[in-house]
Protein backbone atom coordinates (compact mmCIF):
# COMPACT_ATOMS: atom_id res chain seq x y z
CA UNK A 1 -28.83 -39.45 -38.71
CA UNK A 2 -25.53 -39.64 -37.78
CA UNK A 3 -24.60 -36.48 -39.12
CA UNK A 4 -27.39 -34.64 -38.08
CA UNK A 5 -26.35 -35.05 -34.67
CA UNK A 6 -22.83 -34.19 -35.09
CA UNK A 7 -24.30 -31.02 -36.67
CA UNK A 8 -26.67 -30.51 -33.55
CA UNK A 9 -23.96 -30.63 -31.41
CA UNK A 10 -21.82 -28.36 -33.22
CA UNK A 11 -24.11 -26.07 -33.36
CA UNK A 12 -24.76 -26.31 -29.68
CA UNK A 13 -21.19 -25.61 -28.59
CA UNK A 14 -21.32 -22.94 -30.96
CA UNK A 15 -24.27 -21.04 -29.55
CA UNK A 16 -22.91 -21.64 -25.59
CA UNK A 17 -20.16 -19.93 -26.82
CA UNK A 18 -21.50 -17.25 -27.48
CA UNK A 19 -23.47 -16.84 -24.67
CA UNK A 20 -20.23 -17.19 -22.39
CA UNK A 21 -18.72 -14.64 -24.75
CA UNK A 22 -22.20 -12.53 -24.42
CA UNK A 23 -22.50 -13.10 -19.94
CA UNK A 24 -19.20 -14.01 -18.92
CA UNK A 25 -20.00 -12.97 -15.48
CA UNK A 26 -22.78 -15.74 -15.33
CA UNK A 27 -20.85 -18.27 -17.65
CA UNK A 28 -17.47 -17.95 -16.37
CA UNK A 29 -17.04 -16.66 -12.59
CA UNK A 30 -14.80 -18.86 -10.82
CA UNK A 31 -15.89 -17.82 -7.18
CA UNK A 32 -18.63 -15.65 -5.84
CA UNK A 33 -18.65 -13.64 -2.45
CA UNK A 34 -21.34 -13.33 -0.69
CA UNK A 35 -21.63 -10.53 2.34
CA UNK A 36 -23.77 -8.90 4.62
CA UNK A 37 -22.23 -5.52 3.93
CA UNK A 38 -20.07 -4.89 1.08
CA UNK A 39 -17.51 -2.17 1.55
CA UNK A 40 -16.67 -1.22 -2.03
CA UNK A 41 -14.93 1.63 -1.04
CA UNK A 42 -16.27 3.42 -4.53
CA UNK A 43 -18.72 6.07 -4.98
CA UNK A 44 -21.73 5.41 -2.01
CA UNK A 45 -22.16 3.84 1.02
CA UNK A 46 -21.72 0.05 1.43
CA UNK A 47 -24.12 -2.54 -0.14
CA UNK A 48 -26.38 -4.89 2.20
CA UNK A 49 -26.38 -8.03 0.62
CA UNK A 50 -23.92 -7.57 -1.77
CA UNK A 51 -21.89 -10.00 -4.06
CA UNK A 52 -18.70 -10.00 -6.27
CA UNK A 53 -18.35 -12.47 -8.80
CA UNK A 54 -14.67 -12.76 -9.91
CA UNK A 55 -13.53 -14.14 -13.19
CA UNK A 56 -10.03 -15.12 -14.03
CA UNK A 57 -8.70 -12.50 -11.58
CA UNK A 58 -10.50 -9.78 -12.13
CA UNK A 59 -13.67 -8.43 -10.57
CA UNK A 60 -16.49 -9.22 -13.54
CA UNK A 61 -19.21 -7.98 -11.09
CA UNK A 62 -20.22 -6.37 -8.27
CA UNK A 63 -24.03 -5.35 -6.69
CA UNK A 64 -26.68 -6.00 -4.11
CA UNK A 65 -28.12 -10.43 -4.45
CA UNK A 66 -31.07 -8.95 -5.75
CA UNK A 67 -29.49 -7.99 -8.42
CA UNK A 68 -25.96 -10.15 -9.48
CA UNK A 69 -27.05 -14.08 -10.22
CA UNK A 70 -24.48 -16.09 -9.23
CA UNK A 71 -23.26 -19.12 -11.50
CA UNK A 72 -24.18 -22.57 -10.63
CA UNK A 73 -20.65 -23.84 -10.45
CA UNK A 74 -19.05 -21.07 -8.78
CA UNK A 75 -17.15 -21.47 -5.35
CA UNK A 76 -19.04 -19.23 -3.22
CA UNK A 77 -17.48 -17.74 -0.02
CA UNK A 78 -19.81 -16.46 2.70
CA UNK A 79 -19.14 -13.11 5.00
CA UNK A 80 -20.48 -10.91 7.33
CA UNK A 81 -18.35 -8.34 6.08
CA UNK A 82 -16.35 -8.18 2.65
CA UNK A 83 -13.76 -5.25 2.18
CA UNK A 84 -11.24 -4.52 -0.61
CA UNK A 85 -7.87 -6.69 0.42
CA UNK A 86 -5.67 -4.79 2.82
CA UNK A 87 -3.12 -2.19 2.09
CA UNK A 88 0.00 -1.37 3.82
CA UNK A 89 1.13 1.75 2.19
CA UNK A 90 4.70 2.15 4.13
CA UNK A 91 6.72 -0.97 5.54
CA UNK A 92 9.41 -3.07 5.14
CA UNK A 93 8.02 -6.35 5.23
CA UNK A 94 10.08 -8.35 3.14
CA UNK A 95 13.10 -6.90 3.26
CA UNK A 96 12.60 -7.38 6.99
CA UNK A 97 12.20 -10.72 8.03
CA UNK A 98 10.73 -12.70 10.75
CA UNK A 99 13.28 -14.06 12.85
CA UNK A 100 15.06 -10.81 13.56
CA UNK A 101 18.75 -11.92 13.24
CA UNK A 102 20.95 -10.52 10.46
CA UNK A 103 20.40 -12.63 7.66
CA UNK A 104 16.94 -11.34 7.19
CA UNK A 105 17.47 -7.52 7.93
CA UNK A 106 17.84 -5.93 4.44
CA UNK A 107 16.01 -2.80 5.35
CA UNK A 108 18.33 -0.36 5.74
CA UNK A 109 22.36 -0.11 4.43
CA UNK A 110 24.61 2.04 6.85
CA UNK A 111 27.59 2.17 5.08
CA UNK A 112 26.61 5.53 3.14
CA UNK A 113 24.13 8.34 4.24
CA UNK A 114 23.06 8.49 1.02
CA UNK A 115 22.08 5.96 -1.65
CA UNK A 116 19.33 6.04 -3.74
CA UNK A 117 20.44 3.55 -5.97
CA UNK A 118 19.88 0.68 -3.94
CA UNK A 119 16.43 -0.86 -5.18
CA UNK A 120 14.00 -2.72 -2.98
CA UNK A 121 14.07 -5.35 -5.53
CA UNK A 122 17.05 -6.70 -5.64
CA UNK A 123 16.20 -7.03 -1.51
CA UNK A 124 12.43 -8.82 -1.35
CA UNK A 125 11.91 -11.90 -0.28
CA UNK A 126 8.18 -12.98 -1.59
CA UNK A 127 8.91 -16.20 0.28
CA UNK A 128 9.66 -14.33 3.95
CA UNK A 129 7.20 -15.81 6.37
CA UNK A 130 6.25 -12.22 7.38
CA UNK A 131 4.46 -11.84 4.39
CA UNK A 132 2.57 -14.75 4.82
CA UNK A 133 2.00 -13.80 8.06
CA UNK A 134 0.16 -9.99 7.46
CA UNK A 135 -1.46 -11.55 3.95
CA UNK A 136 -3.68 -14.22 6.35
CA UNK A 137 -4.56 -10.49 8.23
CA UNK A 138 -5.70 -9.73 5.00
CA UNK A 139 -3.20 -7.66 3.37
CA UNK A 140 -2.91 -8.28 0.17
CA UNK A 141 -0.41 -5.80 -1.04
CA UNK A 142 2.38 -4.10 0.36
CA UNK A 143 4.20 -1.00 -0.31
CA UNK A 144 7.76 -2.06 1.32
CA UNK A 145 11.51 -1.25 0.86
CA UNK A 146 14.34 0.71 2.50
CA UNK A 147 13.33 2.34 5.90
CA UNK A 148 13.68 5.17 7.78
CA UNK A 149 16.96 5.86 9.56
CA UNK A 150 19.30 7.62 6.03
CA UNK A 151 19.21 10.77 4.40
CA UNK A 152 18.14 8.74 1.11
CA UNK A 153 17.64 4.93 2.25
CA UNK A 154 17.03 3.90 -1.28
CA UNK A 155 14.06 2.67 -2.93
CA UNK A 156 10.90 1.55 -2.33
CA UNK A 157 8.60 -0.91 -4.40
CA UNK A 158 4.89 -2.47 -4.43
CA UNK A 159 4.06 -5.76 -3.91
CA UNK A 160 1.45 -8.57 -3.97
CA UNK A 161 1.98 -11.01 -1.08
CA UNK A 162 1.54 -13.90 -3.03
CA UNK A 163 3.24 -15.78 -5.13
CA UNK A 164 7.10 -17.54 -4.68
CA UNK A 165 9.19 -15.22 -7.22
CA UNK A 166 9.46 -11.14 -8.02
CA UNK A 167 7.93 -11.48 -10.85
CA UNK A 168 4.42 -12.89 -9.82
CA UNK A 169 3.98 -10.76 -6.58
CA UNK A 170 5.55 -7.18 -8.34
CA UNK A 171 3.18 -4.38 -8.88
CA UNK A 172 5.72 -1.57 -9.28
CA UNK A 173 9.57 -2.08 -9.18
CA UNK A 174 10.01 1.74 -8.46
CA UNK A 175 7.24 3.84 -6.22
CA UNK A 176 9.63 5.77 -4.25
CA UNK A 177 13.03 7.32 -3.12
CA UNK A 178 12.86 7.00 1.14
CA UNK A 179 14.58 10.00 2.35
CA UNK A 180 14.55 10.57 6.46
CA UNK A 181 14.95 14.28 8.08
CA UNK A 182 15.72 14.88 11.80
CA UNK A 183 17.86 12.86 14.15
CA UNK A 184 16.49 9.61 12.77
CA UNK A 185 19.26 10.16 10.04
CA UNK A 186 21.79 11.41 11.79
CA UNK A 187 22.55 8.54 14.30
CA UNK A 188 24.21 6.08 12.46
CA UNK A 189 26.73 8.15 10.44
CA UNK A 190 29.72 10.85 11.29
CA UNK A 191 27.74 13.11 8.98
CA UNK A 192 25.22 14.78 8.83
CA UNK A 193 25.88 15.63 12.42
CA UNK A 194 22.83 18.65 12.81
CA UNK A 195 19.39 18.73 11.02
CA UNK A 196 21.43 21.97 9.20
CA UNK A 197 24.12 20.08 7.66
CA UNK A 198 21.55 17.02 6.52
CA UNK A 199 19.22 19.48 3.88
CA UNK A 200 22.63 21.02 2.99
CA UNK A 201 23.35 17.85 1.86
CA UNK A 202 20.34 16.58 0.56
CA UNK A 203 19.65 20.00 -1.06
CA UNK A 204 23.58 19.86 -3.05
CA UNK A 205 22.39 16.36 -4.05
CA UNK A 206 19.36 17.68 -5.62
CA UNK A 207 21.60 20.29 -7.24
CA UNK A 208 23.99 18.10 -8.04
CA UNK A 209 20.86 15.83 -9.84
CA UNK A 210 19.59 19.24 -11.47
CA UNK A 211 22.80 20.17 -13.33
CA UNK A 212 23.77 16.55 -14.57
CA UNK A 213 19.75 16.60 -16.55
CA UNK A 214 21.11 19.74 -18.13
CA UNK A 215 24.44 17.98 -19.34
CA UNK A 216 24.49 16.82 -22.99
CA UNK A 217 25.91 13.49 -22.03
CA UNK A 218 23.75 11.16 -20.27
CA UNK A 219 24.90 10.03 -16.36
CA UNK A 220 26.21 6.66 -15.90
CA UNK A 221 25.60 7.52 -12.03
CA UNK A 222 23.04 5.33 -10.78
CA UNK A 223 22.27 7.80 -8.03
CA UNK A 224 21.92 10.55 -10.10
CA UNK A 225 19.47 8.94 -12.53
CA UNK A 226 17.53 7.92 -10.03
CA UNK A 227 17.24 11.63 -8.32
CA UNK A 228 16.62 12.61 -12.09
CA UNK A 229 13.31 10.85 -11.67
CA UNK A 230 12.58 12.18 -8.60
CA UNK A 231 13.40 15.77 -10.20
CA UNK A 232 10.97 15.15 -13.22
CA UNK A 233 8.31 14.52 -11.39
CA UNK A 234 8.06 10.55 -12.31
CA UNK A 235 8.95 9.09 -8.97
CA UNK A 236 8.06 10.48 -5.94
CA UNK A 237 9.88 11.65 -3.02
CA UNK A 238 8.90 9.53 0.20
CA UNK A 239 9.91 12.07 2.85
CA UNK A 240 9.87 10.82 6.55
CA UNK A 241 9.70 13.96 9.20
CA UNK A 242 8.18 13.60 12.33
CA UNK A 243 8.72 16.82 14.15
CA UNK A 244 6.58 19.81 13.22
CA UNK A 245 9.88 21.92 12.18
CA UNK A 246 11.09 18.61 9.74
CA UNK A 247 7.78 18.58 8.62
CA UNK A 248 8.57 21.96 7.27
CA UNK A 249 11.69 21.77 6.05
CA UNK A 250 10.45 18.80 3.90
CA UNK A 251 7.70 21.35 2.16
CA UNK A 252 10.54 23.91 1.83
CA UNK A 253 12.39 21.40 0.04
CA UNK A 254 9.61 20.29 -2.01
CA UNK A 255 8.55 23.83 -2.93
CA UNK A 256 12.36 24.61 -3.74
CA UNK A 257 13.04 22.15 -6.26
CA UNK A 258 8.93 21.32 -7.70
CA UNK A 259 9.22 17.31 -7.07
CA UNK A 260 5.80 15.21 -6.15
CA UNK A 261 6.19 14.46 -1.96
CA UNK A 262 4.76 12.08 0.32
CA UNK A 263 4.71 13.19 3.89
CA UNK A 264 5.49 9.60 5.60
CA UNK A 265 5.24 9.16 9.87
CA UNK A 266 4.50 12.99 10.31
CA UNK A 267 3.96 12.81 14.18
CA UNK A 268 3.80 16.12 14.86
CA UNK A 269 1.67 16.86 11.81
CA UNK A 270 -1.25 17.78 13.56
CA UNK A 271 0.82 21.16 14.79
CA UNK A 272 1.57 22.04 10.97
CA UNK A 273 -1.82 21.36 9.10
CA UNK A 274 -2.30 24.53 7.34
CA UNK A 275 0.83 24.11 5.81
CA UNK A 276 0.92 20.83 5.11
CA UNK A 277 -2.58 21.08 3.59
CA UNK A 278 -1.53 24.04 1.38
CA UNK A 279 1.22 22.36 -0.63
CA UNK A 280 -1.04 19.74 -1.08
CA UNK A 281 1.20 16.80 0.31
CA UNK A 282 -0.75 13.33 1.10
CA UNK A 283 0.31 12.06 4.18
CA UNK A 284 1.41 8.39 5.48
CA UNK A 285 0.94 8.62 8.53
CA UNK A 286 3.12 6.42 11.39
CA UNK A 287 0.72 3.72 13.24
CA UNK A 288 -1.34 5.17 15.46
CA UNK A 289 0.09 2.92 18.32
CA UNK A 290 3.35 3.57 17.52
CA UNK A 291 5.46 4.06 20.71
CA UNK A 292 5.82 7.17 21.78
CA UNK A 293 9.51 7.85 22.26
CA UNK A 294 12.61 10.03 20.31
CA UNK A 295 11.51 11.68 17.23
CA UNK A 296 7.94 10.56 18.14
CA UNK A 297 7.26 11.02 21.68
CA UNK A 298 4.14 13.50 20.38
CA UNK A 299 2.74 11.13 18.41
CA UNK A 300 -1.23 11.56 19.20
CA UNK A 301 -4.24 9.05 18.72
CA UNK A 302 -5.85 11.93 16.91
CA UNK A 303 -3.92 12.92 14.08
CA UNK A 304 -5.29 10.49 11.50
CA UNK A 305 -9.01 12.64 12.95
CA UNK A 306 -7.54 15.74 12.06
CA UNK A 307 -5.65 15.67 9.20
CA UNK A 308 -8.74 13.75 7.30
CA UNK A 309 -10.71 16.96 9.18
CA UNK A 310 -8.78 19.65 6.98
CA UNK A 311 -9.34 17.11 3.63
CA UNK A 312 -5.19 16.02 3.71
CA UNK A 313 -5.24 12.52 2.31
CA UNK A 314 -4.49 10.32 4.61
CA UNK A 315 -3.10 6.59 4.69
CA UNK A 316 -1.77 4.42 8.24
CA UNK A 317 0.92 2.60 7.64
CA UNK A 318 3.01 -0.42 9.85
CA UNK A 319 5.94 0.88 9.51
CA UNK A 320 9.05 -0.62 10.63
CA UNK A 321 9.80 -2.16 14.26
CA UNK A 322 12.88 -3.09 15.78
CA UNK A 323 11.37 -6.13 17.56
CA UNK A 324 9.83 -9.24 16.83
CA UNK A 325 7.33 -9.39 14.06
CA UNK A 326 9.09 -6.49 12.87
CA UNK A 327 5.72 -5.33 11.69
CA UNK A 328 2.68 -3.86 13.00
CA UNK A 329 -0.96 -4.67 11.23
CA UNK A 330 -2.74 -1.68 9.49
CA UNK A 331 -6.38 -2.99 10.09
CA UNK A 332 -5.32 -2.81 14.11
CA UNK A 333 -3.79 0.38 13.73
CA UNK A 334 -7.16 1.84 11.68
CA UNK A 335 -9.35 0.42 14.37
CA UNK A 336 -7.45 2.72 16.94
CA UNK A 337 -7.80 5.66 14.75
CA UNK A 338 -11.51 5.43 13.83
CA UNK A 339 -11.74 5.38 18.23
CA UNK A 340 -9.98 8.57 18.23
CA UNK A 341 -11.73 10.70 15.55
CA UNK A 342 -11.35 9.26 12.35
CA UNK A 343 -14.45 8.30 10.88
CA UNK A 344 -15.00 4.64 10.22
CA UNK A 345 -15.13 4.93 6.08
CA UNK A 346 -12.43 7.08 6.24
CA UNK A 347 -10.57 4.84 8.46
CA UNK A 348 -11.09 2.03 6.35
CA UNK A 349 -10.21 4.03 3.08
CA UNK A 350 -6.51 4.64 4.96
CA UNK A 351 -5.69 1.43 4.35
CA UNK A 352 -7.57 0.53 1.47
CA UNK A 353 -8.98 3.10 -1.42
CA UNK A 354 -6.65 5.91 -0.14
CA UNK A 355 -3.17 4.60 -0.22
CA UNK A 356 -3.73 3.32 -3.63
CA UNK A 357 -4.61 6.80 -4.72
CA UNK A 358 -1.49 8.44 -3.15
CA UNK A 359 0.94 5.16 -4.55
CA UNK A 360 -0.48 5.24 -8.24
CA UNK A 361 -1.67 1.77 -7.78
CA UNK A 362 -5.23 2.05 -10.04
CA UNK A 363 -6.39 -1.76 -10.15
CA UNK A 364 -6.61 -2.23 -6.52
CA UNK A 365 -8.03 -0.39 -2.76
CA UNK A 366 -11.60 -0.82 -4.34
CA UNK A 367 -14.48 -3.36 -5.74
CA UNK A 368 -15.28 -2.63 -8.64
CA UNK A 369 -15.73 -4.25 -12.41
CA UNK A 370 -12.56 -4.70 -13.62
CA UNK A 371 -9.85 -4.29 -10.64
CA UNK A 372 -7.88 -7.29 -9.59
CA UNK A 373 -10.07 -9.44 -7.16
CA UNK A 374 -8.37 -8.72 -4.05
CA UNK A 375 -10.76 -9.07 -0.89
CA UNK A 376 -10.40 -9.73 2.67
CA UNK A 377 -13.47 -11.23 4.50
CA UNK A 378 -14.40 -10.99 7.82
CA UNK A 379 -16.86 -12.78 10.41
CA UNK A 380 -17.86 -9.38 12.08
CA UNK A 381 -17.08 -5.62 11.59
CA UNK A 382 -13.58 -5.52 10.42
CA UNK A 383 -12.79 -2.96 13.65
CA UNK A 384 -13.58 -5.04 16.28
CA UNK A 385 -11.32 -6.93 18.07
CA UNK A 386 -12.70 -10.28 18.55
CA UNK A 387 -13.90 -10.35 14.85
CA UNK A 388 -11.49 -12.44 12.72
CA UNK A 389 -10.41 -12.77 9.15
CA UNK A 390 -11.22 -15.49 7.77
CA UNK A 391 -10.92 -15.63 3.92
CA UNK A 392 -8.27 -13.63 1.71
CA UNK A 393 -8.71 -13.50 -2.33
CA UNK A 394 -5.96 -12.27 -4.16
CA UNK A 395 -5.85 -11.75 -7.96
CA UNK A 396 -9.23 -14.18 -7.66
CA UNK A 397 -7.24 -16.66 -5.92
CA UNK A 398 -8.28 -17.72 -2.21
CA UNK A 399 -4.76 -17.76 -0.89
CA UNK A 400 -5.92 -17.90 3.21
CA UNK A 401 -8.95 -19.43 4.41
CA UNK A 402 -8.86 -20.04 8.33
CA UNK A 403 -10.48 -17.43 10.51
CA UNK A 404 -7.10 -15.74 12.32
């Protein structure tokens, strides 16, 4: 008898098992969300009533109640509305910190005009308390590194914002070089002097780059490998121009030397859209509240409206402030687009879906079986300003849960 039951139960573990292996959505999904609307931010309009089971950090599935059964033992999160976790494609939180004092500016080295080589990297602080601060907004990845202000800042990188150490929050050590046109480069060095003298240089660089991948002997020039990269069409150029005529000497450059270019603040970019729109450049556009002063005292409300109008992909970014937070928050910045012609989809797309089409980043910006679990919800539409976020998953972990 005794036996018999040890065989019984064997034979019971065996076969639930298998039926976790078979339904692992149903057998295994450590939370559930629950939402009113469900912006998947895939194929079709949002789902009423829609749910997301998540499993070990991935989304194992997504569809309308009716439809997805949720586990017994799975943490359920209610929402009025459930989007994709927040994107910031362009900032430098992180390298920037909180406090604004010198020990937490990394953002931007003025000792050369020119240095690609320096990696965001080696300068990220996963532990700065202004990532903390936009992931409880419900950003849950940033696109961050060296900012405006150099003829080649150095690099840019993508990151989760959470976890304590590189290695748990990086998504890509290497998304792109930050080069700046215009009198934003110009003010902090003896040369370049004129917007003339800074393409001459950038453009020699290039040149310089071109003839050193036709050399039998590889470089040992950081620089120059990294350019090399840029050149071959494996990193992209992140090109910040915000007047209409260093908008177009950006495109001249790209079309000169063939590398992949991402138009980044482009305040003037609404005067330029044909062109922009026939080399095919994505645009990162500056916030939309940005002030309105220098290089981008003709920054317009409408420009996110009309560049999505002539079918330029389009992202909003924070961008980089010289005051306290040091950061703006993309869902704000959105919500003052989609009031000034940007449609509300597409507005939410800018800083969700979108940006991880123009960065390369494939498992997030959407819900959908199989990307990481990254979700922000909200008690009320997501654009309004007295709604509030109140839970943030990311990679299937709740990592904020107060309404802020």
């Amino acid at each position: 008898m005794h036996n018999y039951a040890l065989m019984l139960r064997r034979l019971l573990v065996l076969i639930a098992f298998a039926l976790t292996s078979l339904l692992p959505g149903l057998a295994h999904a450590q939370h559930a969300v629950r939402a009113d609307t469900l912006y998947t931010m895939t194929e079709g309009g949002p789902i009423v009533n829609g749910v997301v089971l998540i499993e070990d950090g991935k989304i194992a599935e997504v569809g309308p109640a009716s439809s997805v059964s949720v586990p017994s033992d799975a943490t359920v999160h209610e929402a009025t509305v459930a989007t994709p976790g927040l994107i910031d494609p362009r900032g430098t939180v992180g390298l920037s910190g909180i406090h604004n004092v010198p020990a937490d500016q990394d953002q931007l080295d003025t000792s050369e005009p020119m240095q690609p080589a320096l990696r965001a990297i080696d300068a990220y602080n996963p532990r700065e308390q202004l990532v903390s601060y936009v992931r409880q907004l419900g950003i849950t990845t940033v696109h961050t590194g060296h900012a405006p202000g150099a003829l080649i800042s150095g690099q840019t990188a993508t990151f989760s914002t959470s976890g304590g150490t590189i290695d748990e929050t990086l998504m890509d050590s290497l998304t792109t070089v930050a080069v700046t046109l215009g009198p934003d480069a110009q003010a902090r060095f003896e040369s370049p002097d004129t917007r003339g003298k800074g393409v001459a240089m950038l453009r020699q660089k290039f040149l310089d780059a071109q003839a050193a991948m036709e050399s039998e002997e590889p470089t040992t020039d950081l620089s120059m490998r990294v350019l090399q990269k840029v050149l071959r069409g494996e990193v992209p150029a992140l090109v910040t121009a915000h007047r209409a005529h260093d908008i177009q000497a950006a495109l001249r450059l790209q079309e000169e030397f063939g590398f992949e270019m991402i138009l980044d603040g482009a305040s003037e970019a609404y005067l330029v859209i044909d062109e922009i729109a026939e080399a095919g450049v994505p645009v990162v556009l500056h916030p939309t509240m940005t002030r309105p002063s220098g290089t981008t005292q003709n920054a317009a409300f409408t420009t996110a409206g009309a560049l999505h109008e002539a079918s330029i992909p389009v992202a909003i970014q924070s961008g980089w402030e010289a005051y306290v937070p040091k950061t703006r928050i993309v869902l704000y910045e959105a919500a003052i687009a989609t009031a000034n012609g940007l449609p509300r989809r597409a507005a939410l797309a800018s800083i969700t879906s979108t940006p991880a089409q123009i960065l390369g980043l494939e498992n997030v910006g959407t819900i959908a079986t199989g990307q990481t679990a990254d979700l922000a919800l909200f008690d009320g539409d997501p654009f309004e300003y007295t709604t509030h976020v109140c839970t943030v998953i990311d990679d299937g972990n709740v990592v904020s849960d107060e309404c802020k």
